[in-house]
C-alpha atoms as a PDB file:
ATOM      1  CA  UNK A   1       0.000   0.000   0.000  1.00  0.00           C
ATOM      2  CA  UNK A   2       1.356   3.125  -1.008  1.00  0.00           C
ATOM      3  CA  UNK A   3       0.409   6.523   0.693  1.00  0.00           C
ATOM      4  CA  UNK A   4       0.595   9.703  -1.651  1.00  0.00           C
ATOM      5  CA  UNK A   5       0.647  13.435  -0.731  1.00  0.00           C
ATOM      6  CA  UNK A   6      -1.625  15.646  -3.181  1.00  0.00           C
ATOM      7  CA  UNK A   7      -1.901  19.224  -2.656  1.00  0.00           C
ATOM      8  CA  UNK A   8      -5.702  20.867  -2.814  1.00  0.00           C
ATOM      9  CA  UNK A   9      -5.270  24.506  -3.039  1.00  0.00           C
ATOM     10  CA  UNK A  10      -3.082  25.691   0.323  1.00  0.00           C
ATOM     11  CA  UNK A  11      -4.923  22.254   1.777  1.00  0.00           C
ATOM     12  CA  UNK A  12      -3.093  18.410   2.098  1.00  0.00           C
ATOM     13  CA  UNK A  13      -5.278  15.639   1.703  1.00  0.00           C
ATOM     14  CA  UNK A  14      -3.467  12.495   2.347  1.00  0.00           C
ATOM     15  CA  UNK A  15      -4.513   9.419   0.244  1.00  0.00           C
ATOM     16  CA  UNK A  16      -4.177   5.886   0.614  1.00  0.00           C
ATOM     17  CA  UNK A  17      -3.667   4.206  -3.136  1.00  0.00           C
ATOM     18  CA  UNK A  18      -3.874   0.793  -3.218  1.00  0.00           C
ATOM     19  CA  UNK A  19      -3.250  -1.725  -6.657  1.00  0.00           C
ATOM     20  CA  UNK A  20      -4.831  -4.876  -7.361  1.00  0.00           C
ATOM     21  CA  UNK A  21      -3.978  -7.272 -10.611  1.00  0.00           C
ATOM     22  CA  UNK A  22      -5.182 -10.159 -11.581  1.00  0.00           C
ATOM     23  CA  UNK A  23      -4.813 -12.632 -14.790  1.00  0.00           C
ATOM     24  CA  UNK A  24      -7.333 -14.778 -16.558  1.00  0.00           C
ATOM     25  CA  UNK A  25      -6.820 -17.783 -18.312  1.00  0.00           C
ATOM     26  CA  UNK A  26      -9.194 -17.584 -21.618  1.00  0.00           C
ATOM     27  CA  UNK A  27      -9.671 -21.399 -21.796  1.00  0.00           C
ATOM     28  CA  UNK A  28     -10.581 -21.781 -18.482  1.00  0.00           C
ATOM     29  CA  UNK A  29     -13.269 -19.206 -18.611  1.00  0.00           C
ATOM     30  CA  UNK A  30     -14.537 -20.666 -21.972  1.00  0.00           C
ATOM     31  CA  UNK A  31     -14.762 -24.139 -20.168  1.00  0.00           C
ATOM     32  CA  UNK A  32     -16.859 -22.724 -16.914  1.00  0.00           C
ATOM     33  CA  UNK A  33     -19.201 -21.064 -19.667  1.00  0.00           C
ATOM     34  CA  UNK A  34     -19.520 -24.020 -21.547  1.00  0.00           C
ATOM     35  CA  UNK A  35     -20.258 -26.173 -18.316  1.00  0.00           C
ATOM     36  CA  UNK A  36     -22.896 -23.251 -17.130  1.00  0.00           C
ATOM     37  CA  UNK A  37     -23.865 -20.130 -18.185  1.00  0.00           C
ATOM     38  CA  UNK A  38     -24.681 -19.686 -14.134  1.00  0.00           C
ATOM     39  CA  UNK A  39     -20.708 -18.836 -14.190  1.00  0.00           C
ATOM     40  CA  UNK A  40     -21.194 -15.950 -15.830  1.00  0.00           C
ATOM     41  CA  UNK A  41     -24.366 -14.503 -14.536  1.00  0.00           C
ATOM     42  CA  UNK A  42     -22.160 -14.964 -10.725  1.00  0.00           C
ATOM     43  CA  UNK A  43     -19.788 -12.068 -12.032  1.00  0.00           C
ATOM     44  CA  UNK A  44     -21.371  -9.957 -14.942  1.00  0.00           C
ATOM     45  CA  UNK A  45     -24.438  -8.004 -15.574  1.00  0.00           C
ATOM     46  CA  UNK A  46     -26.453  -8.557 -18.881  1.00  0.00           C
ATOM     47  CA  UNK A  47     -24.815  -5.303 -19.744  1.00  0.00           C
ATOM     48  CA  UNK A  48     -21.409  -6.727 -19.636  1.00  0.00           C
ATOM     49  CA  UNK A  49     -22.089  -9.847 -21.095  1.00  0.00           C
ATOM     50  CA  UNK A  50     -23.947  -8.287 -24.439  1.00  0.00           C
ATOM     51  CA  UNK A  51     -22.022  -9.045 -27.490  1.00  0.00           C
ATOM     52  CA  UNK A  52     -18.377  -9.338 -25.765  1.00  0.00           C
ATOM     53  CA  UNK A  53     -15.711 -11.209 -27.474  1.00  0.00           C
ATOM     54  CA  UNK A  54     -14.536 -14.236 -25.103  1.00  0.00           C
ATOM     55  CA  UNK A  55     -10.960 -12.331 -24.507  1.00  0.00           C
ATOM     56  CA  UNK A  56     -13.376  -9.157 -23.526  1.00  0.00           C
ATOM     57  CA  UNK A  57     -15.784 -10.934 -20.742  1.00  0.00           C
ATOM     58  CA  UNK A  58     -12.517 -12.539 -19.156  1.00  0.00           C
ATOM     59  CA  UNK A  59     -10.799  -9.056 -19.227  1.00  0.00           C
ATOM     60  CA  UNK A  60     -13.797  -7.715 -17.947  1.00  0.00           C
ATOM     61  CA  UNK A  61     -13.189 -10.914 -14.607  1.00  0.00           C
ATOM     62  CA  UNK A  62      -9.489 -10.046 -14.229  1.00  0.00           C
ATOM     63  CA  UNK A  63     -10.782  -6.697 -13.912  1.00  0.00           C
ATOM     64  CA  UNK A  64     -13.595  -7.120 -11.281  1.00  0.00           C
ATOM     65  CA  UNK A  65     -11.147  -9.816  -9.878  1.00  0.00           C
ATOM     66  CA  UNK A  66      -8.860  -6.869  -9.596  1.00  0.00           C
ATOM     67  CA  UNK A  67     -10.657  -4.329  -8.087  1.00  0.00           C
ATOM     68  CA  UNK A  68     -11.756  -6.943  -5.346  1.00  0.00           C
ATOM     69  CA  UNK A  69      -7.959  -7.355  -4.318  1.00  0.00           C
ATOM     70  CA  UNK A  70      -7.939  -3.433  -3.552  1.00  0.00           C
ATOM     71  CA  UNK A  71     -11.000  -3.913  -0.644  1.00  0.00           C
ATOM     72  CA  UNK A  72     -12.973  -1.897  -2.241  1.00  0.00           C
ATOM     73  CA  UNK A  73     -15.492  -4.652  -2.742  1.00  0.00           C
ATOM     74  CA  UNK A  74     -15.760  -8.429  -1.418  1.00  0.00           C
ATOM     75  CA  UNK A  75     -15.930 -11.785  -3.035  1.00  0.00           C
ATOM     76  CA  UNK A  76     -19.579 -12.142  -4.264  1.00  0.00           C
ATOM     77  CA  UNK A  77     -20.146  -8.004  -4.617  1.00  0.00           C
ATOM     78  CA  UNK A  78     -18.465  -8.594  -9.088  1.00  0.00           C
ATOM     79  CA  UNK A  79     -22.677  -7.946  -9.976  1.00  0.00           C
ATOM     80  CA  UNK A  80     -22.375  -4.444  -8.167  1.00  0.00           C
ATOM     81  CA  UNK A  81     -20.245  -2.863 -10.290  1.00  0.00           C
ATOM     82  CA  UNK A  82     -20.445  -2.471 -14.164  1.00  0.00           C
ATOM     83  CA  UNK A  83     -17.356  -2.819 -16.508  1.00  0.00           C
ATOM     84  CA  UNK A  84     -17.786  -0.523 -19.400  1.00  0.00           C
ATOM     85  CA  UNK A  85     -15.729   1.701 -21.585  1.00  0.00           C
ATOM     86  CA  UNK A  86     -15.830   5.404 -22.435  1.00  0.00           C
ATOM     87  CA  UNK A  87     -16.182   6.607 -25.713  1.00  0.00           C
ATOM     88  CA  UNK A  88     -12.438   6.976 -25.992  1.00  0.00           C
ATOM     89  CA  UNK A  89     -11.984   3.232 -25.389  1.00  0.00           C
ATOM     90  CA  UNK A  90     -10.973   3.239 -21.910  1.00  0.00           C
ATOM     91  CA  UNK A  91     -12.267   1.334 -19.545  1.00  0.00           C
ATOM     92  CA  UNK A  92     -14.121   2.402 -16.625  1.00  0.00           C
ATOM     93  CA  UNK A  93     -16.251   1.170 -13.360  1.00  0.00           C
ATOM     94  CA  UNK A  94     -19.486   2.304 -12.894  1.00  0.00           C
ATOM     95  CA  UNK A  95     -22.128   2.099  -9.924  1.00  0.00           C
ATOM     96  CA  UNK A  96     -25.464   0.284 -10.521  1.00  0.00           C
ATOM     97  CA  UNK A  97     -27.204   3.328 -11.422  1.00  0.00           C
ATOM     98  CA  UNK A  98     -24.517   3.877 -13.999  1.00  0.00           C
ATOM     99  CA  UNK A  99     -22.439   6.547 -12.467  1.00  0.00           C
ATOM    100  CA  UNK A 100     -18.854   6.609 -13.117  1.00  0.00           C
ATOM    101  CA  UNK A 101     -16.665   5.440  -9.487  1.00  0.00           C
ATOM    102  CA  UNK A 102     -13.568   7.673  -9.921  1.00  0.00           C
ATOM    103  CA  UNK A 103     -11.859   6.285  -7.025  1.00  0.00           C
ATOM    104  CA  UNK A 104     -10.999   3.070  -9.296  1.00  0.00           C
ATOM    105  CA  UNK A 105      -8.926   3.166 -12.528  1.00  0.00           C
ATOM    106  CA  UNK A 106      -8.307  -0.244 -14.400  1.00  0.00           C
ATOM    107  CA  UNK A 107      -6.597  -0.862 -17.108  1.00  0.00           C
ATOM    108  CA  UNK A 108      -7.388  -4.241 -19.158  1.00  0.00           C
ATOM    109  CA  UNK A 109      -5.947  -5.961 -21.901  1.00  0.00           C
ATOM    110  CA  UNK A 110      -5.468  -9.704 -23.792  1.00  0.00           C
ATOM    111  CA  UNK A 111      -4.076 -11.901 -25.876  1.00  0.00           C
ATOM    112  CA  UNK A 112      -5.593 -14.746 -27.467  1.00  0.00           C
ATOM    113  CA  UNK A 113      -4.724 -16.965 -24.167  1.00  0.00           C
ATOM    114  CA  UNK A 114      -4.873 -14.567 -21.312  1.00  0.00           C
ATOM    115  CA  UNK A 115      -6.354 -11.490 -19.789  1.00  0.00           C
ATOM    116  CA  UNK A 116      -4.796  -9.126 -17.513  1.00  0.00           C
ATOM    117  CA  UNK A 117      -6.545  -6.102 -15.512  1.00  0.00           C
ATOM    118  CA  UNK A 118      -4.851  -4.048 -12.796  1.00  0.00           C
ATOM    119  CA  UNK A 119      -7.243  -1.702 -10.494  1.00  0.00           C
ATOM    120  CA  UNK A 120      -5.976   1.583  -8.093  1.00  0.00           C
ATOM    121  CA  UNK A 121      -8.104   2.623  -5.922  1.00  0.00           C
ATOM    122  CA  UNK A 122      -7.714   5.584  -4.239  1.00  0.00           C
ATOM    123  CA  UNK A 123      -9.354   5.656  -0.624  1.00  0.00           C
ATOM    124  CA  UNK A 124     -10.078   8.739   0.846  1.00  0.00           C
END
């Protein structure tokens, strides 16, 4: 856990940043689909699941995965959160009214084998 300093006008805020990662094999989520949809509907929202590429829905894991290994949320909370991207291509974390949680960053990508998030979260 890392502590960093930022400056707020003539005002320091100390913040408590803390990184999660996590790595996905693509087979093995492929196999837990194929043996039950159920998997799936455990971790992601209909939203998520929509018309993802296989490499995207277990980047989309790693990343929930990810965030989980912060604290922000506990096993069994991935439905409470929504993996989406901005219109730049980013990816983002939103609420389950859709509003964007700045707190968490993540950053998500894949090959053809594996997918890889990491998560910050900065606590207040």
């Amino acid at each position: 856990m890392y502590c960093i300093i930022s400056y707020v006008g003539a005002v320091k805020k100390r913040m408590n940043t803390v990184i999660g990662i996590d790595i996905v094999d693509i087979i093995d989520v492929r196999n837990k689909i194929n043996g039950s949809r159920l998997f799936l509907s455990k971790i992601l929202s209909e939203q998520e699941i929509g018309q993802c590429s296989m490499e995207s829905l277990a980047g989309k894991i790693a990343a929930k995965e990810a965030i989980m290994k912060t604290g922000f949320m506990k096993a069994g909370e991935w439905r409470n959160l929504i993996i989406t991207t901005l219109d730049t291509g980013a990816p983002t974390v939103l609420d389950l009214n859709g509003v964007q949680i700045h707190s968490i960053k993540i950053s998500i990508a894949h090959t053809q084998k594996t997918a890889v998030a990491v998560a910050l979260y900065e606590k207040d």
